[in-house]
Protein backbone atom coordinates (compact mmCIF):
# COMPACT_ATOMS: atom_id res chain seq x y z
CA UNK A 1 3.93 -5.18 -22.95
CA UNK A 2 1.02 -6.53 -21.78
CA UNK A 3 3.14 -8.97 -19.66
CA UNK A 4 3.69 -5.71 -17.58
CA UNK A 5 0.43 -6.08 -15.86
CA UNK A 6 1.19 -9.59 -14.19
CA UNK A 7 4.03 -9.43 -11.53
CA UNK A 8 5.28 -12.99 -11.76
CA UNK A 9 6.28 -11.80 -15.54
CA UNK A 10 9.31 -10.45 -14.32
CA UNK A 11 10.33 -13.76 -12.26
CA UNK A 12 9.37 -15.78 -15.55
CA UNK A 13 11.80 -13.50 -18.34
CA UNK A 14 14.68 -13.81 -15.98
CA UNK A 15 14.20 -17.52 -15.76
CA UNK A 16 14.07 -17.84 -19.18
CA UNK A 17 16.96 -15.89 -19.78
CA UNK A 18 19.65 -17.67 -16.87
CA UNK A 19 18.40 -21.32 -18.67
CA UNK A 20 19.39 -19.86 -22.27
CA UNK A 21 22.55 -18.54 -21.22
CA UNK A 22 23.96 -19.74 -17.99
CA UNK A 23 24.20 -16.30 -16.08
CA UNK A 24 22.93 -13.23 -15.99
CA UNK A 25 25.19 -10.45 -16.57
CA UNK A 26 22.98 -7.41 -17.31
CA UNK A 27 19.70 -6.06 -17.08
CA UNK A 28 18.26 -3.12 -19.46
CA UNK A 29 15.02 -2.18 -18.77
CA UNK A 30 13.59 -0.38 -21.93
CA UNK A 31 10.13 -1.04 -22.52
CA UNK A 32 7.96 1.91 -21.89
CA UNK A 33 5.32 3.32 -23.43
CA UNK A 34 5.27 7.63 -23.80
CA UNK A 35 1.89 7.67 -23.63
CA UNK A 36 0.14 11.01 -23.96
CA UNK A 37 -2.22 12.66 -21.19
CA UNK A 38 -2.86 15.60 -20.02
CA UNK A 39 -3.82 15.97 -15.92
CA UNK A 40 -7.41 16.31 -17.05
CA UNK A 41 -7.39 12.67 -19.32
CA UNK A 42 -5.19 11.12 -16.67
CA UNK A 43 -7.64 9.16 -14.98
CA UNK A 44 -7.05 5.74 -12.57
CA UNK A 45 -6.72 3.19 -15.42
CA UNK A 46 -4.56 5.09 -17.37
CA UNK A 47 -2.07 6.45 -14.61
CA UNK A 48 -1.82 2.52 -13.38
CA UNK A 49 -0.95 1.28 -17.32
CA UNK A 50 1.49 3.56 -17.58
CA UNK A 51 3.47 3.49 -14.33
CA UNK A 52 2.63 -0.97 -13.97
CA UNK A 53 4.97 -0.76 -17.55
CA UNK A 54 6.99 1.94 -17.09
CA UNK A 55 8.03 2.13 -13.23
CA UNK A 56 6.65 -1.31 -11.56
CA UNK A 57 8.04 -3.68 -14.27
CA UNK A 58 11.20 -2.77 -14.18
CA UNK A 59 11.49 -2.63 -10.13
CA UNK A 60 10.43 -6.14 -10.55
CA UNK A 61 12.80 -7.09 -13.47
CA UNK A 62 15.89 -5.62 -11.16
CA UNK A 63 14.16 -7.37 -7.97
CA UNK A 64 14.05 -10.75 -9.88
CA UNK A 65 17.57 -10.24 -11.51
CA UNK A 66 19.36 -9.32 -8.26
CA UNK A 67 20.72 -12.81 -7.23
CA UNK A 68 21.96 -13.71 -10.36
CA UNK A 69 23.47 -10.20 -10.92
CA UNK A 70 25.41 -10.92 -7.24
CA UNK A 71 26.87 -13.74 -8.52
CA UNK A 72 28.16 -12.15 -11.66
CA UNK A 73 28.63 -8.27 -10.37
CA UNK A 74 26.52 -7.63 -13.23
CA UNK A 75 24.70 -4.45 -13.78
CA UNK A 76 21.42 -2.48 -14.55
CA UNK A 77 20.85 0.19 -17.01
CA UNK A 78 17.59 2.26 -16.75
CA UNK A 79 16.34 4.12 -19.91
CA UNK A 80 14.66 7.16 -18.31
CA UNK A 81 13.70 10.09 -20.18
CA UNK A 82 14.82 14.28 -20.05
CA UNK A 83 11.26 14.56 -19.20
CA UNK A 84 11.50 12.85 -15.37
CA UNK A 85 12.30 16.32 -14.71
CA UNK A 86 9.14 17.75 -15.41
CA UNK A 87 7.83 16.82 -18.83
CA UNK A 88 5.59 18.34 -21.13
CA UNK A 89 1.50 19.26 -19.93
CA UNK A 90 0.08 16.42 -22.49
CA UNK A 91 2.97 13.84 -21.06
CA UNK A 92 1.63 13.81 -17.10
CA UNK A 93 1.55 9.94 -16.30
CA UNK A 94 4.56 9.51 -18.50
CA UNK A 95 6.59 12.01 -17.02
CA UNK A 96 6.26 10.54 -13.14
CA UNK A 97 6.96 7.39 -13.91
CA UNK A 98 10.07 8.05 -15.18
CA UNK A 99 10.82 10.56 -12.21
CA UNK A 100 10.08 7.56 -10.08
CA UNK A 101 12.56 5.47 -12.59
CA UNK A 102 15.45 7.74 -11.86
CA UNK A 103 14.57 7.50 -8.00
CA UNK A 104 14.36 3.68 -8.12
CA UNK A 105 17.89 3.76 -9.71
CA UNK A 106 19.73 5.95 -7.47
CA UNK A 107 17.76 3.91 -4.76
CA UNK A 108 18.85 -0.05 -5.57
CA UNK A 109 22.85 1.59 -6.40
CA UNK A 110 23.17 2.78 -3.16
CA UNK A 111 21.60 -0.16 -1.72
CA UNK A 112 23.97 -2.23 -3.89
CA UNK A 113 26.81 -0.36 -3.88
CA UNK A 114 29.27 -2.65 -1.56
CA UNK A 115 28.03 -5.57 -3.61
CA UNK A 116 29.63 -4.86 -6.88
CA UNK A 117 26.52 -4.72 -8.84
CA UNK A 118 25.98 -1.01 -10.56
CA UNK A 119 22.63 0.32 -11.56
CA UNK A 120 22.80 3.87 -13.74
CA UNK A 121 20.39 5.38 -15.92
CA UNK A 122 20.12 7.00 -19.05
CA UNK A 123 18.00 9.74 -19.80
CA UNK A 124 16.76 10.03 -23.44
CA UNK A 125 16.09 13.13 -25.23
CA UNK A 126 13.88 13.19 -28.80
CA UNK A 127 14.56 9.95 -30.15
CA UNK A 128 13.87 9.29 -33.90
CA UNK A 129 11.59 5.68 -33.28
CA UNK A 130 9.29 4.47 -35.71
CA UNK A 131 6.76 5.29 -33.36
CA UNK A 132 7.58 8.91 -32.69
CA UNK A 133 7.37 9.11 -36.36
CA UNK A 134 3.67 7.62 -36.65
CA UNK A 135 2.84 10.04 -33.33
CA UNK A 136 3.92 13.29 -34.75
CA UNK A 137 2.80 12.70 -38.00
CA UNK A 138 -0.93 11.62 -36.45
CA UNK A 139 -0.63 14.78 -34.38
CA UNK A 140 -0.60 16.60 -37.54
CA UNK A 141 2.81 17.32 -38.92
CA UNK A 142 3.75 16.39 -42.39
CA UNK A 143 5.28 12.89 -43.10
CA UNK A 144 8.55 14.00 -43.62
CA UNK A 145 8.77 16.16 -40.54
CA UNK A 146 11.81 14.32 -38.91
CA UNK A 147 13.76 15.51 -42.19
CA UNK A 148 13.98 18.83 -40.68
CA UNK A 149 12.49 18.84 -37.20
CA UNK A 150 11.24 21.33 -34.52
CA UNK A 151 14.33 23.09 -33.51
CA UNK A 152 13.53 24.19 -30.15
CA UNK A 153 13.79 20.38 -29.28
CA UNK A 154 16.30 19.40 -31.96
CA UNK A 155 18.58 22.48 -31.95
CA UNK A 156 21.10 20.93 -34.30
CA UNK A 157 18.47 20.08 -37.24
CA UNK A 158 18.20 16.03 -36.33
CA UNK A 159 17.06 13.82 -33.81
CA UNK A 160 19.09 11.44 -32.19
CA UNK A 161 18.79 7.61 -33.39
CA UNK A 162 18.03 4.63 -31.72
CA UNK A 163 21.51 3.15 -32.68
CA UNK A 164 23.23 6.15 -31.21
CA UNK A 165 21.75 5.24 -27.60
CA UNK A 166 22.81 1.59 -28.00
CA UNK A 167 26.04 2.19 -28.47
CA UNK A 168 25.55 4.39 -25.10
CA UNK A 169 23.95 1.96 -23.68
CA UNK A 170 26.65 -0.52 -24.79
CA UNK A 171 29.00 1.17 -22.66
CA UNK A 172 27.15 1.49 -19.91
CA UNK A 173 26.20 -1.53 -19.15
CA UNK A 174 29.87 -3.19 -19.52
CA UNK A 175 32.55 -3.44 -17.39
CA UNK A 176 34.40 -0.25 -19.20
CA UNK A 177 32.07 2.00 -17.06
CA UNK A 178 32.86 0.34 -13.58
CA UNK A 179 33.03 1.35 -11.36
CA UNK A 180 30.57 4.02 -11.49
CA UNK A 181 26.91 3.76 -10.06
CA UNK A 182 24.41 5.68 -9.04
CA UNK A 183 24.64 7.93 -11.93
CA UNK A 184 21.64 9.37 -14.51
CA UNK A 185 23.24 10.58 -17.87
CA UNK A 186 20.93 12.87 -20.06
CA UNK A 187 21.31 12.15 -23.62
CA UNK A 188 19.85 15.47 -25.06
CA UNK A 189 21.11 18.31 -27.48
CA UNK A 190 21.24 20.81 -24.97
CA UNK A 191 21.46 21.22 -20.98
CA UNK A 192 18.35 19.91 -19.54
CA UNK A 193 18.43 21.39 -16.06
CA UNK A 194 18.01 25.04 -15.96
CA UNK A 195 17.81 25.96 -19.42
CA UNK A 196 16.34 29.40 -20.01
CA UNK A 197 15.85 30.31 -23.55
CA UNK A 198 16.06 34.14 -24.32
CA UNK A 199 13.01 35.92 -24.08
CA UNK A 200 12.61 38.63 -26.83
CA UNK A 201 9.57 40.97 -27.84
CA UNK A 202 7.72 40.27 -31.15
């Protein structure tokens, strides 16, 4: 990650990548980091960290990919997050970069779209990661947590796993999707936009 703060990274990976393989077919730009801050602990440094990894880096990575994804009519899959939307208060920085992600893609497909190259996005929900383990359980909730998790944000008692957005991912980034671009897909347990849970007295 730390490659994310010098721009000529992005040139450098996709070099490396064309001269071990030949072509270029797809791009996935994953790497973020959901780091937590509130408006009042978002100062400059850590508003520029977050959005050189998690916004700039992969503009780069799809800027540097373009002409060999021309040549192939490849395509680009973003991994955005439900919380582009608005996010949670202790999530600020995190949050606008990936409502900036999800602008960037439906930017660069229309852009693209005569050229045969798609660019889509996916937007994750709770994801059971390693890391969101350690962070929950560092935030104060028992190891085991994840065994039977917060259901306001896991309504069906589990969180999604990583190898459950591959396989999305998979698809999306494959010919078996084309034509479409242009397109953010929330990968959540429940309706993200204008959800409205019941208020009741207690």
């Amino acid at each position: 990650m730390m490659g994310a703060t010098r721009p000529e990274s992005a040139a450098e990976l996709i070099d490396v990548a064309v001269r071990a393989f030949g072509r270029l077919d797809g791009l996935v730009n994953n790497a973020a980091k959901p780091l937590r801050a509130t408006l009042d602990q978002t100062d400059a440094a850590t508003f520029d960290f977050v959005i050189h990894l998690n916004l700039r880096a992969p503009l780069l990575l799809i800027r540097a990919a373009m002409p060999h994804l021309l040549e192939s009519r490849g395509a680009v899959l973003n991994i955005g997050s439900v919380n582009a939307y608005c996010g949670a208060a202790n999530l600020l920085p995190y949050s606008i970069s990936k409502g900036g992600l999800m602008t960037l893609t439906r930017n660069v497909a229309d852009a693209c779209c005569h050229t045969g190259v798609r660019v889509n996005q996916l937007n994750l929900g709770w994801i059971l990661t390693e890391n969101e383990k350690r962070i929950m359980t560092d935030g104060g909730l028992p190891a085991d947590w994840w065994k039977d998790p917060p259901r306001d944000g896991a309504p069906t008692g589990r969180l999604m796993l990583p190898e459950e957005v591959a396989t999305a991912a998979v698809y999306w980034i494959g010919d078996e999707s084309r034509p479409v671009s242009g397109s953010v897909l929330e990968l959540n347990q429940f309706p993200v936009i204008g959800r409205n849970s019941v208020k009741e007295k207690r």
